[in-house]
N, C-alpha and C. Protein backbone atom coordinates (compact mmCIF):
# COMPACT_ATOMS: atom_id res chain seq x y z
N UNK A 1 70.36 -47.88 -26.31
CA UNK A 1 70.95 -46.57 -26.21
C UNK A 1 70.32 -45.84 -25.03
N UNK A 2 71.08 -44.91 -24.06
CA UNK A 2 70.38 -44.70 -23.09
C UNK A 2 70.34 -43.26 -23.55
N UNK A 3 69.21 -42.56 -22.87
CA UNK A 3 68.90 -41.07 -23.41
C UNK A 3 69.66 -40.09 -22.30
N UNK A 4 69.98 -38.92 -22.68
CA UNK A 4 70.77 -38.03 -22.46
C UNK A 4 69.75 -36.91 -21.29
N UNK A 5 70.24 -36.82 -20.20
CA UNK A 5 69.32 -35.85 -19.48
C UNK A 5 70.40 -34.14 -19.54
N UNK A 6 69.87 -33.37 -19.97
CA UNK A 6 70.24 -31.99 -19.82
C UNK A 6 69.87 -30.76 -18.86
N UNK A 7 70.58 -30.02 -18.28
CA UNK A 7 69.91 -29.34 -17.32
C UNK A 7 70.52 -27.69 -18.35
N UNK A 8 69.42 -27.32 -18.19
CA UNK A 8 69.68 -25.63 -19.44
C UNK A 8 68.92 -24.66 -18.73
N UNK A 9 69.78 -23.31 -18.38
CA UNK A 9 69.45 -22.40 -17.70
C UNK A 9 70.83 -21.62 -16.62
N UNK A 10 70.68 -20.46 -16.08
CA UNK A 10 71.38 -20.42 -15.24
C UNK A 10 71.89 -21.34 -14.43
N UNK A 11 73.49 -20.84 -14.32
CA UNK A 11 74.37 -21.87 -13.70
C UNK A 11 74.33 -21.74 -12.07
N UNK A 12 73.49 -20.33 -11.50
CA UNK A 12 73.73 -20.61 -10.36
C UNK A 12 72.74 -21.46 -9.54
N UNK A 13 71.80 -22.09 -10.57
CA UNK A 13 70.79 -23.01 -10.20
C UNK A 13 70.77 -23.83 -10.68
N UNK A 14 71.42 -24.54 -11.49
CA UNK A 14 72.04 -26.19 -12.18
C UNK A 14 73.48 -26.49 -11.86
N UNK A 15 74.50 -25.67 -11.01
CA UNK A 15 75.41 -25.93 -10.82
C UNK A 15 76.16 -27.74 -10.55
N UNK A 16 75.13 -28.03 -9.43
CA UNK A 16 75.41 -28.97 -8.64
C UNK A 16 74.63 -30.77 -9.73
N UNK A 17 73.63 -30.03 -10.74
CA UNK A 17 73.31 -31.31 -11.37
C UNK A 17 74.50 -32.09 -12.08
N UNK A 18 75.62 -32.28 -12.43
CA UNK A 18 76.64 -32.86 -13.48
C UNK A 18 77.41 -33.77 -12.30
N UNK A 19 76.92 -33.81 -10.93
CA UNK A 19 77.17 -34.28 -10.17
C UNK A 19 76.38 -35.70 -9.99
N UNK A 20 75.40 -35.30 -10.36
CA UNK A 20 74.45 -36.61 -10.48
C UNK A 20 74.43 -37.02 -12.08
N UNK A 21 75.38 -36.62 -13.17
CA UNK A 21 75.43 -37.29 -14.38
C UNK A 21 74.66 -36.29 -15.11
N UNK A 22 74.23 -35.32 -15.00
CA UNK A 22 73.57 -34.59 -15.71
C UNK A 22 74.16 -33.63 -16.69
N UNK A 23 74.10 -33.50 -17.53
CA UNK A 23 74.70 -32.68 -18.78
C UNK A 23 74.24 -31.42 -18.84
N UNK A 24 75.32 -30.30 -18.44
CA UNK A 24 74.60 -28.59 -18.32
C UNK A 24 75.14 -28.37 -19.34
N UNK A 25 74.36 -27.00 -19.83
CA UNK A 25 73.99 -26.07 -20.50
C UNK A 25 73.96 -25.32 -20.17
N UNK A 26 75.09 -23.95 -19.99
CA UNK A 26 74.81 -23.18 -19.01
C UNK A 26 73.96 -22.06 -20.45
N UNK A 27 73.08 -21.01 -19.67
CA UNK A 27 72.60 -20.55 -20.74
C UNK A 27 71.88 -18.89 -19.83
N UNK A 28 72.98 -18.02 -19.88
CA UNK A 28 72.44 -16.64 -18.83
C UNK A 28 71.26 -16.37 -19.59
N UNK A 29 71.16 -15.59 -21.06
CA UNK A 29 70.22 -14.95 -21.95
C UNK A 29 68.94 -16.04 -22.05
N UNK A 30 67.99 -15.02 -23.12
CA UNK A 30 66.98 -15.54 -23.71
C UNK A 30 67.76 -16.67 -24.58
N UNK A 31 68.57 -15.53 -24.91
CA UNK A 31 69.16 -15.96 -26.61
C UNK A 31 69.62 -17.21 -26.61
N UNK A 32 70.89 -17.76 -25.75
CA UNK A 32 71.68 -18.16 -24.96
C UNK A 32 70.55 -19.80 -24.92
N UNK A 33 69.48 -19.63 -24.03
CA UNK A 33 68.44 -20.57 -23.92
C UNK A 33 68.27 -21.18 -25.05
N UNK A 34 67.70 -20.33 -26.21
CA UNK A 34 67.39 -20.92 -27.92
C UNK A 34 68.65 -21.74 -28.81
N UNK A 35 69.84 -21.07 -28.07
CA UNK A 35 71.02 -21.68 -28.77
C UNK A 35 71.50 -23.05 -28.28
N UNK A 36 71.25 -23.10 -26.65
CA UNK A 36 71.50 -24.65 -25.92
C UNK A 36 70.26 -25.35 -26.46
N UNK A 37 69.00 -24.75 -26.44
CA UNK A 37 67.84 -25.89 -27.13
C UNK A 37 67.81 -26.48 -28.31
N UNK A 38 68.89 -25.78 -29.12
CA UNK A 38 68.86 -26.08 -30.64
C UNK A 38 69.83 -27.04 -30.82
N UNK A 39 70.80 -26.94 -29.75
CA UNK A 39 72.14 -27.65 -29.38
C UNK A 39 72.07 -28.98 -28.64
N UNK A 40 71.08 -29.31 -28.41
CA UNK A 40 70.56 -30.73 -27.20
C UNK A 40 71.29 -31.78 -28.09
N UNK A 41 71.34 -32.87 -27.39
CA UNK A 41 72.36 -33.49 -28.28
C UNK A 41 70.72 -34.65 -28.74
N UNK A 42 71.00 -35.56 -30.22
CA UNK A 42 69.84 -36.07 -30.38
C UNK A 42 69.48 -36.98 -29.19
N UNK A 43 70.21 -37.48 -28.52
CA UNK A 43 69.94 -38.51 -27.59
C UNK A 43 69.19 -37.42 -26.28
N UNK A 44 68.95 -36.67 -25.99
CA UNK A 44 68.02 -36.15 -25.18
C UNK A 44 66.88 -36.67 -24.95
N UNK A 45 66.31 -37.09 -23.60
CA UNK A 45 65.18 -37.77 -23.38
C UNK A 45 64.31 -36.59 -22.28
N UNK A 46 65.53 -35.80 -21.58
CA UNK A 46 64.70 -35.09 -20.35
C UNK A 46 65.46 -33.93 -20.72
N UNK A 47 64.83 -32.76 -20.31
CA UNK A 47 65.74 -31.36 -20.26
C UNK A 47 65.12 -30.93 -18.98
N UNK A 48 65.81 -30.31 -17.93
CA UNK A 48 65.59 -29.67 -16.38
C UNK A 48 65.61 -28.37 -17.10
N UNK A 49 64.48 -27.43 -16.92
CA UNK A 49 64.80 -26.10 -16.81
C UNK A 49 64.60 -25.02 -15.89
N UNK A 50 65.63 -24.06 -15.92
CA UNK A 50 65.13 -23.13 -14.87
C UNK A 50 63.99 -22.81 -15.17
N UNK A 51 63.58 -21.93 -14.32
CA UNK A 51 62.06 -21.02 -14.32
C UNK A 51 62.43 -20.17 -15.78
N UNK A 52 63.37 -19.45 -15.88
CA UNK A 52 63.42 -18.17 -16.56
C UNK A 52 63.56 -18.92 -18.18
N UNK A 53 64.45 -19.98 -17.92
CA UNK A 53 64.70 -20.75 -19.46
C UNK A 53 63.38 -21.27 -19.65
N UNK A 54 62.55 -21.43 -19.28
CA UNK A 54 60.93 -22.44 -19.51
C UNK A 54 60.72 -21.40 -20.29
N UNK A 55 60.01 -20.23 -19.64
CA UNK A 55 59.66 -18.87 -19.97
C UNK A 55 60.70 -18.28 -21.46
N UNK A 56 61.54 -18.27 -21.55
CA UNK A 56 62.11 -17.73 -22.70
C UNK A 56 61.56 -18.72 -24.11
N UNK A 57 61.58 -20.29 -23.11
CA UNK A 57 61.07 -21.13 -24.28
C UNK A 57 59.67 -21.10 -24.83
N UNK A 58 58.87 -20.64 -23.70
CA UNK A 58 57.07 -20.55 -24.18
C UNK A 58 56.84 -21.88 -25.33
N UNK A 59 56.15 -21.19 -26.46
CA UNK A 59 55.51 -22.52 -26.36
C UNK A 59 56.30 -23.20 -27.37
N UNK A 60 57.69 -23.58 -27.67
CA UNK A 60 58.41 -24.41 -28.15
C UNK A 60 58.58 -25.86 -27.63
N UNK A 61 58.18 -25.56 -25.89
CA UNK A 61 58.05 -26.71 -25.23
C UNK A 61 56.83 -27.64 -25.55
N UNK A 62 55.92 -26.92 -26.61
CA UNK A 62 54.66 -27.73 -26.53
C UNK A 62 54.87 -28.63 -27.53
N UNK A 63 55.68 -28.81 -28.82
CA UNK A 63 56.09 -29.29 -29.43
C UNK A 63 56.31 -30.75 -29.36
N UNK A 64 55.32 -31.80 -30.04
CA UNK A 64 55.26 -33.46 -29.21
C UNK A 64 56.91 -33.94 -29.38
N UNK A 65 57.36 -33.24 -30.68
CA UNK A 65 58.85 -33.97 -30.89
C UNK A 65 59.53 -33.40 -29.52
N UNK A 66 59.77 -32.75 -28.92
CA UNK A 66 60.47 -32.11 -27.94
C UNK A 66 60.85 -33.41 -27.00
N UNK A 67 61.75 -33.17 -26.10
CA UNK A 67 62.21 -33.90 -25.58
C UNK A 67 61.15 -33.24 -24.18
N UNK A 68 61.38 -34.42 -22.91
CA UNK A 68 60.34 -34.29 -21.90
C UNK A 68 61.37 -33.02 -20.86
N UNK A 69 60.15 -31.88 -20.57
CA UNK A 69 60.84 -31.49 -19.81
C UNK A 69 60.59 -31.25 -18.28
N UNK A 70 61.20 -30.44 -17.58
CA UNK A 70 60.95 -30.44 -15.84
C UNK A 70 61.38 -29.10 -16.02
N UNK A 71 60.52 -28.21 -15.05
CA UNK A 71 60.83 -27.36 -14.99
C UNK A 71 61.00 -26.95 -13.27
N UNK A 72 62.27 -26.59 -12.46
CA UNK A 72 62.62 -26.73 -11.48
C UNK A 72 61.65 -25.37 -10.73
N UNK A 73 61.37 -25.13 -9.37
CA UNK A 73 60.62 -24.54 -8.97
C UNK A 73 61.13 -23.19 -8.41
N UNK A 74 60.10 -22.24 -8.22
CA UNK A 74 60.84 -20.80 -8.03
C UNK A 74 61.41 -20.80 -6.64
């Protein structure tokens, strides 16, 4: 089974990933962020996040079950 990469955060900075196979999430809010993270599909192996979605996530990302993430640069 191959794992699922997600990119979650504003769209005007993940626009161009679904181009390279990447699965967005567009996600403006905090809120928005918590609802695509809860939403990952189980096959998630990587999640790309914006700066602002990392930050809304704090420390949910620390979580070992979590899927691996990247967080793209300011």
């Amino acid at each position: 089974m191959s794992e699922t990469i997600v990119a979650l955060g504003e769209r005007a900075l993940l626009e161009g990933f679904p181009l390279a196979g990447v699965q967005l999430s567009v996600a403006e809010t905090d809120h928005a962020v918590h609802e695509g993270w809860a939403l990952l599909p189980k096959t998630t192996g990587i999640v790309i996040l914006t700066p602002r979605a990392a930050r809304a996530l704090g420390g949910i990302l620390d979580d070992p079950r979590s899927p691996m993430t990247v967080v793209l640069p300011l």
